[in-house]
C-alpha atoms as a PDB file:
ATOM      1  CA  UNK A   1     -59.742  12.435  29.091  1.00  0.00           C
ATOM      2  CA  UNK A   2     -58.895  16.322  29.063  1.00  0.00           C
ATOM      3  CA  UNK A   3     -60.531  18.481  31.142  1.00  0.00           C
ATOM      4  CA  UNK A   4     -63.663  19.429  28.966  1.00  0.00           C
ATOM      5  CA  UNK A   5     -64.403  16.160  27.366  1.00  0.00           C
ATOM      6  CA  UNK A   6     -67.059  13.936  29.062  1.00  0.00           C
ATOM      7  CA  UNK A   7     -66.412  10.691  26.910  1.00  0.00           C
ATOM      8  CA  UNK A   8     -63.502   9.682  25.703  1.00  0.00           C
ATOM      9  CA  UNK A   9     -63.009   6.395  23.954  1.00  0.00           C
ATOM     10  CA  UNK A  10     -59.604   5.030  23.224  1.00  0.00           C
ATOM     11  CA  UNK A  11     -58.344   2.363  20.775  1.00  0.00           C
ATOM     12  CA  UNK A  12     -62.825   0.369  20.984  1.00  0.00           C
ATOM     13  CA  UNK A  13     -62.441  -2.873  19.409  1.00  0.00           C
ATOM     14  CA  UNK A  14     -65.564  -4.894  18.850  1.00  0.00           C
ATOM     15  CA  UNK A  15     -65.522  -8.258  17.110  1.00  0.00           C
ATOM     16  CA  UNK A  16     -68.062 -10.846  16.064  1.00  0.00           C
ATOM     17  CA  UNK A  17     -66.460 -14.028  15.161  1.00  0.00           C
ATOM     18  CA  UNK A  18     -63.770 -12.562  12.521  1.00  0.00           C
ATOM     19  CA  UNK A  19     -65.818  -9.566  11.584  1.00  0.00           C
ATOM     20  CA  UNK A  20     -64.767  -6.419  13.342  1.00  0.00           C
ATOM     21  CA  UNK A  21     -67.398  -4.150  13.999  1.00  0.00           C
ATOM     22  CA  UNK A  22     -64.788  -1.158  15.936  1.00  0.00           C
ATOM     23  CA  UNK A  23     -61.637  -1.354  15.028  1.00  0.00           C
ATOM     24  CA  UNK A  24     -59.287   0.170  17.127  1.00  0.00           C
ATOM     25  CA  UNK A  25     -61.513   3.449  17.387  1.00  0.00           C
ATOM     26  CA  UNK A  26     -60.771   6.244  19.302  1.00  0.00           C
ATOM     27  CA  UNK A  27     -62.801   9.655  19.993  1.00  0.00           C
ATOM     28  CA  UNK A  28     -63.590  12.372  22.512  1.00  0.00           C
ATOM     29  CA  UNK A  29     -67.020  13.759  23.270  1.00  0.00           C
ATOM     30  CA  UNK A  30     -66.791  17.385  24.559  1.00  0.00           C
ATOM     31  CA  UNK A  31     -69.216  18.250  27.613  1.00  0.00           C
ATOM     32  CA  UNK A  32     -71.935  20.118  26.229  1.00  0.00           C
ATOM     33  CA  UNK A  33     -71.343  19.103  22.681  1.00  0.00           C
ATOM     34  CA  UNK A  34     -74.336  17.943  19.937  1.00  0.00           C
ATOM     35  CA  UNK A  35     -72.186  15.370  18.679  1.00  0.00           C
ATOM     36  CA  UNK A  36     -73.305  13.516  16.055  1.00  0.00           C
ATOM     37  CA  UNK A  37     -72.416  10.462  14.637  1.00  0.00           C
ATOM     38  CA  UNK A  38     -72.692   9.534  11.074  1.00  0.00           C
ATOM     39  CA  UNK A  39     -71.917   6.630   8.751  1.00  0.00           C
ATOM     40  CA  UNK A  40     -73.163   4.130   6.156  1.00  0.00           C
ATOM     41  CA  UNK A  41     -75.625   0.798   7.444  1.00  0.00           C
ATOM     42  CA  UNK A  42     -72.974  -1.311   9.465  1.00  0.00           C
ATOM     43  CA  UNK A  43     -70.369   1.742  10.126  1.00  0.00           C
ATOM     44  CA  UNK A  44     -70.501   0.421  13.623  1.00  0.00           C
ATOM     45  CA  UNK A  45     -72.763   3.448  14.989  1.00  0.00           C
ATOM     46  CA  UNK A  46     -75.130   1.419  17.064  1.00  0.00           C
ATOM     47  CA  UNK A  47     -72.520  -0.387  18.305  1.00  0.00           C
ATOM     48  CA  UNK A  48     -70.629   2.367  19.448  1.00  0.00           C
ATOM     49  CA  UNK A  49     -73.367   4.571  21.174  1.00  0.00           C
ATOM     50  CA  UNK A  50     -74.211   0.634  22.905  1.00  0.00           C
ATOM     51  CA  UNK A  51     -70.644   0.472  24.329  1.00  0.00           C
ATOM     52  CA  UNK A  52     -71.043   4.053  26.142  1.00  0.00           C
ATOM     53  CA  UNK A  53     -74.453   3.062  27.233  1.00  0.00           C
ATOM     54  CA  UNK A  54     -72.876  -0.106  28.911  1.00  0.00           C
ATOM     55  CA  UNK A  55     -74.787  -2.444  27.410  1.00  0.00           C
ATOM     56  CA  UNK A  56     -72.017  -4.394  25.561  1.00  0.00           C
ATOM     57  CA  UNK A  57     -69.145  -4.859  26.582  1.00  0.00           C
ATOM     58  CA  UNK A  58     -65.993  -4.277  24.262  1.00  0.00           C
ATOM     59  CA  UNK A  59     -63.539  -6.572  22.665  1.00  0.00           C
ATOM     60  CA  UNK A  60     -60.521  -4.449  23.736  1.00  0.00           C
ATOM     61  CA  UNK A  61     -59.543  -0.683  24.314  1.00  0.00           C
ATOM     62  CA  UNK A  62     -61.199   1.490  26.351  1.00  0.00           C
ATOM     63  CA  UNK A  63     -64.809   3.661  27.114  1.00  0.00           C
ATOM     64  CA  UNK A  64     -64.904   6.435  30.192  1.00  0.00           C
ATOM     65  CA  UNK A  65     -67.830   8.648  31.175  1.00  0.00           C
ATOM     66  CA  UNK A  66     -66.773  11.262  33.425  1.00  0.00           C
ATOM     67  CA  UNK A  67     -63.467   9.148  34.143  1.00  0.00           C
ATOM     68  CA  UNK A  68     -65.516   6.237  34.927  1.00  0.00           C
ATOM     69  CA  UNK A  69     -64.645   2.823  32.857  1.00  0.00           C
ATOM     70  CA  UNK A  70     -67.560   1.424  31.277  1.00  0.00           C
ATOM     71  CA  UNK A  71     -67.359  -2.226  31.901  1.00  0.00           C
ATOM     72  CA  UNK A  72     -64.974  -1.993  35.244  1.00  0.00           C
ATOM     73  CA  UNK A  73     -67.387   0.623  37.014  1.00  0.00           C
ATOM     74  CA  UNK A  74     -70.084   0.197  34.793  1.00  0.00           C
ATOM     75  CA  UNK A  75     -72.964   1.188  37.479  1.00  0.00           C
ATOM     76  CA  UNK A  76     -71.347   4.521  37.731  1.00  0.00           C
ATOM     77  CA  UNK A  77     -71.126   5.345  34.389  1.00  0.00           C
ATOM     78  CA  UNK A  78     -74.516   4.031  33.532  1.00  0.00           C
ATOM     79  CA  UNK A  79     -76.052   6.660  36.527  1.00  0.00           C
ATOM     80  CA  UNK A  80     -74.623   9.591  34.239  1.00  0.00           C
ATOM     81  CA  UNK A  81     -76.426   8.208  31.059  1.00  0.00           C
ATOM     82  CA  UNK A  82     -80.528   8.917  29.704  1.00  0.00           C
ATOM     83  CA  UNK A  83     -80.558   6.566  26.897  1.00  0.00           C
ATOM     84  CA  UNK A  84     -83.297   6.683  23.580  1.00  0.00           C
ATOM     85  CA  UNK A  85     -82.915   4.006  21.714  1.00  0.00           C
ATOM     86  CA  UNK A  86     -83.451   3.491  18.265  1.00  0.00           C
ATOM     87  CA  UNK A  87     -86.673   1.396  17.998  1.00  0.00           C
ATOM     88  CA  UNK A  88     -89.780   2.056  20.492  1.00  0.00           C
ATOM     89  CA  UNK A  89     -89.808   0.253  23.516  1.00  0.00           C
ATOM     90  CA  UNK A  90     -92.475   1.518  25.470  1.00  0.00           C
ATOM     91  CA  UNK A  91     -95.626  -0.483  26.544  1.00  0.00           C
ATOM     92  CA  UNK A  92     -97.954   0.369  23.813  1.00  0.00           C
ATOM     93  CA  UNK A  93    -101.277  -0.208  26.447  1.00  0.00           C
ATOM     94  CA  UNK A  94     -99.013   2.260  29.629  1.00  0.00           C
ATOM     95  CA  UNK A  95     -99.957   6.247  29.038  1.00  0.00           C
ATOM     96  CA  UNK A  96     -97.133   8.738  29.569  1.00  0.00           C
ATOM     97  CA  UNK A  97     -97.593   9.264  33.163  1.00  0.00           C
ATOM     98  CA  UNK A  98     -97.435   5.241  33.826  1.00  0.00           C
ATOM     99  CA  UNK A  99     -94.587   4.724  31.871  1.00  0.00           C
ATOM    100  CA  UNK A 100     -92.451   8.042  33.246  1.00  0.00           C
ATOM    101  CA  UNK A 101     -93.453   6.852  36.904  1.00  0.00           C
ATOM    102  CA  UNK A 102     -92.515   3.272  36.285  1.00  0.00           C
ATOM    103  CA  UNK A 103     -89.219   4.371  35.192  1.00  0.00           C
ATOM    104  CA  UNK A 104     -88.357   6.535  37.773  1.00  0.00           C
ATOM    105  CA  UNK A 105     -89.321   3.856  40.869  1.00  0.00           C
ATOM    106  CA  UNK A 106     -87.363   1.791  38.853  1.00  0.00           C
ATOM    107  CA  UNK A 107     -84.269   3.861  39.199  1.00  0.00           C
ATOM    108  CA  UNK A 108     -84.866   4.178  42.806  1.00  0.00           C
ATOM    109  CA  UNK A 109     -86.512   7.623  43.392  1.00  0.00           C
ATOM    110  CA  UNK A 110     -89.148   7.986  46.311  1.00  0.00           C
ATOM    111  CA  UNK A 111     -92.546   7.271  44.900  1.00  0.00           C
ATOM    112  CA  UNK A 112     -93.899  10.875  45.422  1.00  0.00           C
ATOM    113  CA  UNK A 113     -90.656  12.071  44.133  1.00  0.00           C
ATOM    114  CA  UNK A 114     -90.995   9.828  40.576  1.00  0.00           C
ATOM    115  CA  UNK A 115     -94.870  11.973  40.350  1.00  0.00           C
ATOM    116  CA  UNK A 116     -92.949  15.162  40.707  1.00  0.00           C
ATOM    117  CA  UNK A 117     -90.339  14.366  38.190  1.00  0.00           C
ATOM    118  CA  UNK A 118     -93.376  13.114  35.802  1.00  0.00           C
ATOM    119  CA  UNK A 119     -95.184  16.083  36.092  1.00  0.00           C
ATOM    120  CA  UNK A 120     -92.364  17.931  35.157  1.00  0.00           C
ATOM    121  CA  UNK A 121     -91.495  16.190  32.166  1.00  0.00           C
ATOM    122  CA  UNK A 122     -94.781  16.089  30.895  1.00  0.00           C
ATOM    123  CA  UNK A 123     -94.960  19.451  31.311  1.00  0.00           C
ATOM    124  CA  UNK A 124     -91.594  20.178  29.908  1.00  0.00           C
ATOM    125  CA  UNK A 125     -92.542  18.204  26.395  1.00  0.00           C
ATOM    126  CA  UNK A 126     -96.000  19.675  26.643  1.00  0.00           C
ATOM    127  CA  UNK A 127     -97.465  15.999  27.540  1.00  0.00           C
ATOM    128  CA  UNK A 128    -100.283  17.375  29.604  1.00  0.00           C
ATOM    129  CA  UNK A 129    -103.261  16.420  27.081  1.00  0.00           C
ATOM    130  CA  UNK A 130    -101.655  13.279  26.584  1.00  0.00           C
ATOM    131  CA  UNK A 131    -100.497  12.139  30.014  1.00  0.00           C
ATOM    132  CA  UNK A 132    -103.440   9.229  30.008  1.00  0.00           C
ATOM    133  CA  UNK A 133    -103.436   8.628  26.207  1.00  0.00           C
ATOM    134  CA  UNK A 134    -102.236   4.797  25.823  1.00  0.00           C
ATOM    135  CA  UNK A 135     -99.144   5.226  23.770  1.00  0.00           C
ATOM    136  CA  UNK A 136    -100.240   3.044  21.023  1.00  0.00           C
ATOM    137  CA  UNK A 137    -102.350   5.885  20.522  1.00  0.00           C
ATOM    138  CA  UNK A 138    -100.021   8.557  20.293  1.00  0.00           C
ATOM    139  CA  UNK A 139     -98.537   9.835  16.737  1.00  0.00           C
ATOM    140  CA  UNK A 140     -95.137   9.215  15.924  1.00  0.00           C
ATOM    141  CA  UNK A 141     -93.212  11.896  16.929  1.00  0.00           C
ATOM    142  CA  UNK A 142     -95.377  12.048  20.509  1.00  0.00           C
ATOM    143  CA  UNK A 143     -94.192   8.459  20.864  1.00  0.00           C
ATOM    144  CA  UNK A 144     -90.415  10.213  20.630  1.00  0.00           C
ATOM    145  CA  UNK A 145     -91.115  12.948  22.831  1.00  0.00           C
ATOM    146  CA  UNK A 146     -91.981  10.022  25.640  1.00  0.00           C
ATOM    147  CA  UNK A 147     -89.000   8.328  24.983  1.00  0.00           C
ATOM    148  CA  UNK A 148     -86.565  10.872  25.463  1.00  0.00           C
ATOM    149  CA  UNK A 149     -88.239  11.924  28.700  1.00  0.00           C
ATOM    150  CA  UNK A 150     -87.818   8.678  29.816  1.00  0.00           C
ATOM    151  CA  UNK A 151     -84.266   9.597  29.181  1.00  0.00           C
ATOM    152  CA  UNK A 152     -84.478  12.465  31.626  1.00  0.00           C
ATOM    153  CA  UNK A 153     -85.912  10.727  34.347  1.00  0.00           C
ATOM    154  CA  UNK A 154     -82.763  10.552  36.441  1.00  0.00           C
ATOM    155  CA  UNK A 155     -81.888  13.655  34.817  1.00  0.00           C
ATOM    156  CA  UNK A 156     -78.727  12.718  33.468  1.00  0.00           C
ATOM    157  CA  UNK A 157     -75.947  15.177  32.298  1.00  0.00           C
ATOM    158  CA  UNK A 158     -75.600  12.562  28.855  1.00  0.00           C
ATOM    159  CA  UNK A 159     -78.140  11.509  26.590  1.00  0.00           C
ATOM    160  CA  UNK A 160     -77.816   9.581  23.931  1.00  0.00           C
ATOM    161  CA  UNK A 161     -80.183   9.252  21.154  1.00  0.00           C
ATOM    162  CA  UNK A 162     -79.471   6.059  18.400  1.00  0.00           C
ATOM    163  CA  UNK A 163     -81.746   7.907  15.298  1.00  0.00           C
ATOM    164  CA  UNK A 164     -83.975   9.682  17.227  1.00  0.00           C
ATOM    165  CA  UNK A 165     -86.055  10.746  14.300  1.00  0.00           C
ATOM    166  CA  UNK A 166     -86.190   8.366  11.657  1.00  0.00           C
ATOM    167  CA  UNK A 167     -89.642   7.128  10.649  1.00  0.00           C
ATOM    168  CA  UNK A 168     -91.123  11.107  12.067  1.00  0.00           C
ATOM    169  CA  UNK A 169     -93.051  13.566   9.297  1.00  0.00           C
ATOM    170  CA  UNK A 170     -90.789  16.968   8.184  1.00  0.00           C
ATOM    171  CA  UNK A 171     -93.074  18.726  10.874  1.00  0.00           C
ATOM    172  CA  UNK A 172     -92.527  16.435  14.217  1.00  0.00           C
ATOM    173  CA  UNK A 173     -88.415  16.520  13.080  1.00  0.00           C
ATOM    174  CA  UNK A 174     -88.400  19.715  13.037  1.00  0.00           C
ATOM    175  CA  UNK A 175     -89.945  19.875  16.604  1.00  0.00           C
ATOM    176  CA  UNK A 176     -87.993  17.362  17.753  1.00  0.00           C
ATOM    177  CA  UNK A 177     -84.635  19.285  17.317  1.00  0.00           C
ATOM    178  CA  UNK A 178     -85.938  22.193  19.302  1.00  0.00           C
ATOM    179  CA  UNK A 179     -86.633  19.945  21.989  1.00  0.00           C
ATOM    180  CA  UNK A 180     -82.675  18.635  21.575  1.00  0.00           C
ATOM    181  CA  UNK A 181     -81.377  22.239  20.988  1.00  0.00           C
ATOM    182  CA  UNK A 182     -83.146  23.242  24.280  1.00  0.00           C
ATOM    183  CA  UNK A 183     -82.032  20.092  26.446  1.00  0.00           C
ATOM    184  CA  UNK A 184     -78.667  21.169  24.920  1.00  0.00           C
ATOM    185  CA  UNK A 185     -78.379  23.759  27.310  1.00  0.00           C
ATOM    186  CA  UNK A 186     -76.976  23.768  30.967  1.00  0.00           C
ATOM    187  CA  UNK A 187     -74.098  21.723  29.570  1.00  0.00           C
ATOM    188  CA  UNK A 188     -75.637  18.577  29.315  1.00  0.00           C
ATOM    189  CA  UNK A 189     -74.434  16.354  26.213  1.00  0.00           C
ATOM    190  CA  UNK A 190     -76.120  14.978  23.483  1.00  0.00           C
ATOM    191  CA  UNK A 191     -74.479  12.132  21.351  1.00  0.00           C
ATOM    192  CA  UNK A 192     -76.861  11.729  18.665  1.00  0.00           C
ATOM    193  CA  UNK A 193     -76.599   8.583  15.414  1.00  0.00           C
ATOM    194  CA  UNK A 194     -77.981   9.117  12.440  1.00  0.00           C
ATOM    195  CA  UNK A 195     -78.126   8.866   8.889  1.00  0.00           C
ATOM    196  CA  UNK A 196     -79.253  11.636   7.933  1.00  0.00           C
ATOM    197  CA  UNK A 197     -76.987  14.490   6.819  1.00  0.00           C
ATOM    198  CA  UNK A 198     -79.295  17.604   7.068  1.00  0.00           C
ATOM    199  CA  UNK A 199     -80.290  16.233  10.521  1.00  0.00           C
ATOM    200  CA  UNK A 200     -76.679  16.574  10.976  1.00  0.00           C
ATOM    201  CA  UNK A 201     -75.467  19.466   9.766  1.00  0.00           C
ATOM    202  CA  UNK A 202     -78.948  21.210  11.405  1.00  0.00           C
ATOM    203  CA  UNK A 203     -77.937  19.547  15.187  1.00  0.00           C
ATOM    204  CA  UNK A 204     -74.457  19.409  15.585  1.00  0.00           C
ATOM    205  CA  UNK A 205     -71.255  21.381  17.009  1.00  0.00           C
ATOM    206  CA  UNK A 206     -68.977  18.744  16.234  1.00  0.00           C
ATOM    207  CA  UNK A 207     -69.314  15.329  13.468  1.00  0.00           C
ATOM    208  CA  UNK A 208     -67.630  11.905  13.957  1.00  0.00           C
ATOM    209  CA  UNK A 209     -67.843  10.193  10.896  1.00  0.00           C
ATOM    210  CA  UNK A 210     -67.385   6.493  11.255  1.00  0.00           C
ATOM    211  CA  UNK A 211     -66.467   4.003   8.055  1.00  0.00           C
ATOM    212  CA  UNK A 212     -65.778   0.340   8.491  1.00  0.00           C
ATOM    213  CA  UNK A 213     -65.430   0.784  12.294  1.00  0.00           C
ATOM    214  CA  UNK A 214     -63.258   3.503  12.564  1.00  0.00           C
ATOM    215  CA  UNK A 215     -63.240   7.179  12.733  1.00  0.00           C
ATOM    216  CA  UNK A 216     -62.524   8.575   9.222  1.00  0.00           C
ATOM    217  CA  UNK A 217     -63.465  12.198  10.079  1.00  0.00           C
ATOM    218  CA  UNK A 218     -64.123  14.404  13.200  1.00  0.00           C
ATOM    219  CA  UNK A 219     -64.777  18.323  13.509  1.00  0.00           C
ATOM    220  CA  UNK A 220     -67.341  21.014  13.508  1.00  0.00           C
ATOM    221  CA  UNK A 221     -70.027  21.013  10.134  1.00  0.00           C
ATOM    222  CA  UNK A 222     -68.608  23.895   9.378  1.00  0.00           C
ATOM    223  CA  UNK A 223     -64.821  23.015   9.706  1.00  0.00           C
ATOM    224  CA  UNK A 224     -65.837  19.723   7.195  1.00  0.00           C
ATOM    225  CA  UNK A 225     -66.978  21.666   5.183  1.00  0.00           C
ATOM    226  CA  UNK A 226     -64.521  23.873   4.549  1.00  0.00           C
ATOM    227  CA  UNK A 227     -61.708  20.939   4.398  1.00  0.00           C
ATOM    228  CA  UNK A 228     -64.010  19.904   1.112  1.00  0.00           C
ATOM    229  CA  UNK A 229     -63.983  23.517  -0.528  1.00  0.00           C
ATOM    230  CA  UNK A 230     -64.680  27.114  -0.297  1.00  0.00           C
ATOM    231  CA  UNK A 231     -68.257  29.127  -0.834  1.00  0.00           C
ATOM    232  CA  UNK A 232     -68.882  30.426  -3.468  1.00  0.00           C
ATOM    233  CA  UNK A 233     -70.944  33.658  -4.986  1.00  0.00           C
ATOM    234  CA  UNK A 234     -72.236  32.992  -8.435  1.00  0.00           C
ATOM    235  CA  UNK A 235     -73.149  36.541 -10.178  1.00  0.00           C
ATOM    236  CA  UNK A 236     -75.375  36.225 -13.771  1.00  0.00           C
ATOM    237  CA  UNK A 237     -74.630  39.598 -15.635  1.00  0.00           C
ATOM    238  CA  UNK A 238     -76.290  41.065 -18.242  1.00  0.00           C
ATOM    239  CA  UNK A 239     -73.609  41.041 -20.881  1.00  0.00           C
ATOM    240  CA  UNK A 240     -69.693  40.369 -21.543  1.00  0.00           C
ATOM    241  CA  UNK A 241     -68.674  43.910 -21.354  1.00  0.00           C
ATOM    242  CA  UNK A 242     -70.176  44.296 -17.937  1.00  0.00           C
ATOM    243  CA  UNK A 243     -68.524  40.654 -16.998  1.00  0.00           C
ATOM    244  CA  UNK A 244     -64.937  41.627 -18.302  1.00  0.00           C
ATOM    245  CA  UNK A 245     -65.252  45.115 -16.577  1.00  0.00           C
ATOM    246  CA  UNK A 246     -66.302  43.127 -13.098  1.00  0.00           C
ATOM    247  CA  UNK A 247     -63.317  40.459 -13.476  1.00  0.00           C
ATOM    248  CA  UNK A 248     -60.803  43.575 -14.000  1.00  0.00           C
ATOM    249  CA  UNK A 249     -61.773  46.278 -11.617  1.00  0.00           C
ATOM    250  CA  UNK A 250     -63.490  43.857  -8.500  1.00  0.00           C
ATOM    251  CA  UNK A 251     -60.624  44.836  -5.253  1.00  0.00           C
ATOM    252  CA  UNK A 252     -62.168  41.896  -3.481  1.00  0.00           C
ATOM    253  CA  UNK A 253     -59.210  39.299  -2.312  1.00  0.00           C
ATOM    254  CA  UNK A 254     -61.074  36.446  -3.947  1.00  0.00           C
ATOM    255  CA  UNK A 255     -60.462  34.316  -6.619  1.00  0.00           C
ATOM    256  CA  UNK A 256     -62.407  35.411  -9.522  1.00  0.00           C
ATOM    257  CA  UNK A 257     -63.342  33.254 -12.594  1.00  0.00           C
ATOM    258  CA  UNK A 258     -65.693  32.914 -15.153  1.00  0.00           C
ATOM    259  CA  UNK A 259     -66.142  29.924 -18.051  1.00  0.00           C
ATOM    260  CA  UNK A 260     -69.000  31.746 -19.504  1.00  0.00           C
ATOM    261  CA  UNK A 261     -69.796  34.937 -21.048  1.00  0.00           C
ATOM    262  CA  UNK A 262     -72.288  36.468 -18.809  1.00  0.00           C
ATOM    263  CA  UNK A 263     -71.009  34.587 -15.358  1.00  0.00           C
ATOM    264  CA  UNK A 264     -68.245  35.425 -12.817  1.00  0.00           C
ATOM    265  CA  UNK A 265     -67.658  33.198  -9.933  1.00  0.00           C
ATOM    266  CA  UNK A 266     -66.267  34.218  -6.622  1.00  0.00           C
ATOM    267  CA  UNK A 267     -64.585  32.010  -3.980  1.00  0.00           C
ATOM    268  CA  UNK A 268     -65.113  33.373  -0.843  1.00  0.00           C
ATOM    269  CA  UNK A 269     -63.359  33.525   2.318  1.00  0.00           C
ATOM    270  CA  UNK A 270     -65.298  34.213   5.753  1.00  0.00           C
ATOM    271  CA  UNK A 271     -62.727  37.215   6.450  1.00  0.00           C
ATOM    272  CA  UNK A 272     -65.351  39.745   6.962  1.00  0.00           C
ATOM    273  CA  UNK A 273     -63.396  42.437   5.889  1.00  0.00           C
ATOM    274  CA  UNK A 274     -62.947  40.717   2.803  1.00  0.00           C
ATOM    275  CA  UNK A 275     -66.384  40.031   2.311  1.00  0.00           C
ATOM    276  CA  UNK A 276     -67.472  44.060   2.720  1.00  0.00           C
ATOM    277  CA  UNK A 277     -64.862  44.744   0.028  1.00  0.00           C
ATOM    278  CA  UNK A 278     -66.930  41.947  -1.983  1.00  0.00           C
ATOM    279  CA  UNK A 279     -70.243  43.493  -1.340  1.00  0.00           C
ATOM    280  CA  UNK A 280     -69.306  46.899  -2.345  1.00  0.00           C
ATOM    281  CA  UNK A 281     -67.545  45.724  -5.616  1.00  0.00           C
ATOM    282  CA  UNK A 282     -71.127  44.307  -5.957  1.00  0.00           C
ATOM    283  CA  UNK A 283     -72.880  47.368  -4.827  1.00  0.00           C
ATOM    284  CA  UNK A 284     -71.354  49.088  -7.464  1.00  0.00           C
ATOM    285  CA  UNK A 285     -72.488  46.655 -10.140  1.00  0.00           C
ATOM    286  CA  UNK A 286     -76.413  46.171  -8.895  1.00  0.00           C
ATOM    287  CA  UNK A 287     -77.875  46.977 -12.335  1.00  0.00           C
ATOM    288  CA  UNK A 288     -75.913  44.637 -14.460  1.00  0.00           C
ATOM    289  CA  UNK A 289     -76.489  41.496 -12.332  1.00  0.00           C
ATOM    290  CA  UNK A 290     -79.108  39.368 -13.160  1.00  0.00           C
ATOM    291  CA  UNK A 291     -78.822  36.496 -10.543  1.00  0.00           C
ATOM    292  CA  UNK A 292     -77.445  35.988  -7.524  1.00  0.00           C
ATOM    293  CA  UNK A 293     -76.510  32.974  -5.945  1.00  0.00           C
ATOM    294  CA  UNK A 294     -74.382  31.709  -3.078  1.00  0.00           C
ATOM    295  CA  UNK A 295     -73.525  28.152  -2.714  1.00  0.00           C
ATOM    296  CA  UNK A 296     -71.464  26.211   0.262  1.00  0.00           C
ATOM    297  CA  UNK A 297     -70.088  22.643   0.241  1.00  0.00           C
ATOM    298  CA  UNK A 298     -72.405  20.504   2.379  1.00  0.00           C
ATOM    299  CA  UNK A 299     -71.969  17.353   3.975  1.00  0.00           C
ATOM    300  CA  UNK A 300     -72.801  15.438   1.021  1.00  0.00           C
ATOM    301  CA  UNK A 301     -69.872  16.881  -0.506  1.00  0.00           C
ATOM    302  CA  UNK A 302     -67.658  16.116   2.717  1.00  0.00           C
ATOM    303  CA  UNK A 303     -69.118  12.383   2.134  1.00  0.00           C
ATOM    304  CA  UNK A 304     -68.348  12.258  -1.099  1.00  0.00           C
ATOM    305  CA  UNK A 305     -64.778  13.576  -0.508  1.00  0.00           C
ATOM    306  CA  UNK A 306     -64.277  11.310   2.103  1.00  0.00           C
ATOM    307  CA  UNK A 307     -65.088   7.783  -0.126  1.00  0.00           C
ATOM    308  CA  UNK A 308     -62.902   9.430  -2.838  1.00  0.00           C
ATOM    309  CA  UNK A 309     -59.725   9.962  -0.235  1.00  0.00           C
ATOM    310  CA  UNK A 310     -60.506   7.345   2.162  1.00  0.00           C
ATOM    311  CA  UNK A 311     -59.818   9.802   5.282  1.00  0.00           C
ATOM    312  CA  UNK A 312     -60.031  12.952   6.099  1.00  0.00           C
ATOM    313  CA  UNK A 313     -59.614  15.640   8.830  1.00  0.00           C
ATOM    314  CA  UNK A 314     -59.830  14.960  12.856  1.00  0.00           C
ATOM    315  CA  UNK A 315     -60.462  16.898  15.689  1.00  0.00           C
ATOM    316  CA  UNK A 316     -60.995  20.535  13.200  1.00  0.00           C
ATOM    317  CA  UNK A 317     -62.774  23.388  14.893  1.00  0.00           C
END
């Protein structure tokens, strides 16, 4: 484990009879990382995220959280861990406050001390109208908020979340991130699955992309999507004259091309010297362009790339 990571997981093996659900997988998980991990139905995802939770045990290789071995000092690591899991499994007759309380007597905290922690939370995930509101009652992405403050009752420093937000409307997602992007701060971890690739490219500083058990990618959105291709600038002029005169006099260090009459495409760097030299070649052209578009690879595309090459880049920044 280097000094910055807070899981690191080295040559995971899980089997089922002769099916391998790991194989041989190994990662790191930087402290105060949204790391998210993404794959296909059966990539091994749940499995994974179940290992660092301690709640399987692996077939071989290794799993330490904050240098502690998940199956030899399993109690220790576990301490260090707020788990949500994938499927609701909260009393649907407790309220908020019950359930939070519950939790944290269960974990050992003074009585009086498990109230004060509620009332935070509650507080925290703007609960208070709801703290007595049985949580068969509550909507869907309410029902979320409760479970990932049951995460925080021991206030961990990692949380893991196995889909947090599947089965939520666009509007409790979206409200559901901010909640993640704030509990992001103060260096506490988030190691997020899901299936969703705008979820992913919206949440996370770094993507471990799992296939058949094994890592097949690992970096930043942004690094991914670079390794796939480059931006580009689409400019629609208004005639061939104007295109030609573009193509031959633009000083911008891009690539410049154009397969029809009236269109020039740019490939774009992120130099942002190079891309002021891009916008006044374009300044100087505002009344013959018709349409302007920009366009980025996204992590479809890195997807895509990926089943077409079979791996691609680790550990990219």
């Amino acid at each position: 484990m280097t000094a910055t990571s807070t899981i690191s997981v080295s040559d995971l093996t899980k089997s089922y009879g002769t099916r391998n659900a790991l194989d041989r997988l190994s990662l790191t998980v930087e402290r105060g990382s949204r790391t998210v991990v993404l794959g296909h139905n059966g990539a091994g995802k749940s499995t994974l995220l179940e290992i660092i939770a301690t709640l399987r045990t692996p077939t071989s290789g290794t799993v330490t959280v904050e240098g502690h071995d998940t199956v030899t000092h399993a109690r220790e690591a576990r301490r260090l861990i707020g788990l949500t899991p994938q499927a609701n499994a909260l009393d649907p007759l407790a309220t908020p406050t019950e359930v939070l309380t519950f939790q944290g007597v269960a974990l050992g905290l003074d009585r009086r001390v498990a109230a004060r922690r509620t009332r935070n939370l509650l507080e925290l995930f703007g609960l208070q109208d709801q703290h007595r509101t049985q949580i068969s009652k509550l909507s869907g992405g309410t029902r979320r908020k409760v479970d990932l403050a049951v995460a925080l009752v021991s206030e961990p420093p990692i949380v893991i979340l196995d889909e947090p937000t599947t089965g939520l409307d666009p509007l409790s997602r979206l409200e559901f991130w901010n909640e993640l992007r704030r509990l992001n701060q103060n260096d506490r971890t988030l190691l997020i699955s899901t299936q969703d690739l705008h979820e992913a490219d919206v949440l996370a500083t770094d993507v471990v992309v799992l296939r058949d058990g094994a890592v097949t990618a690992q970096g930043s959105p942004e690094s991914l999507k670079r390794w796939v291709g480059e931006r580009t600038l689409t400019l629609g002029l208004t005639d061939e004259l104007t295109t030609q005169t573009f193509l031959t006099s633009s000083r911008a260090p891009f690539r410049a091309e154009t397969d029809e009459p009236r269109t020039v495409r740019l490939a774009l760097s992120s130099d942002p010297e190079a891309l002021k030299t891009a916008l006044d070649d374009i300044g100087q052209f505002a009344r013959g362009i018709e349409e302007f578009r920009l366009t980025e690879p996204s992590l479809d595309d890195v997807f895509v790339a990926l089943a077409a090459r079979g791996r691609g880049p680790e550990h990219l920044r």
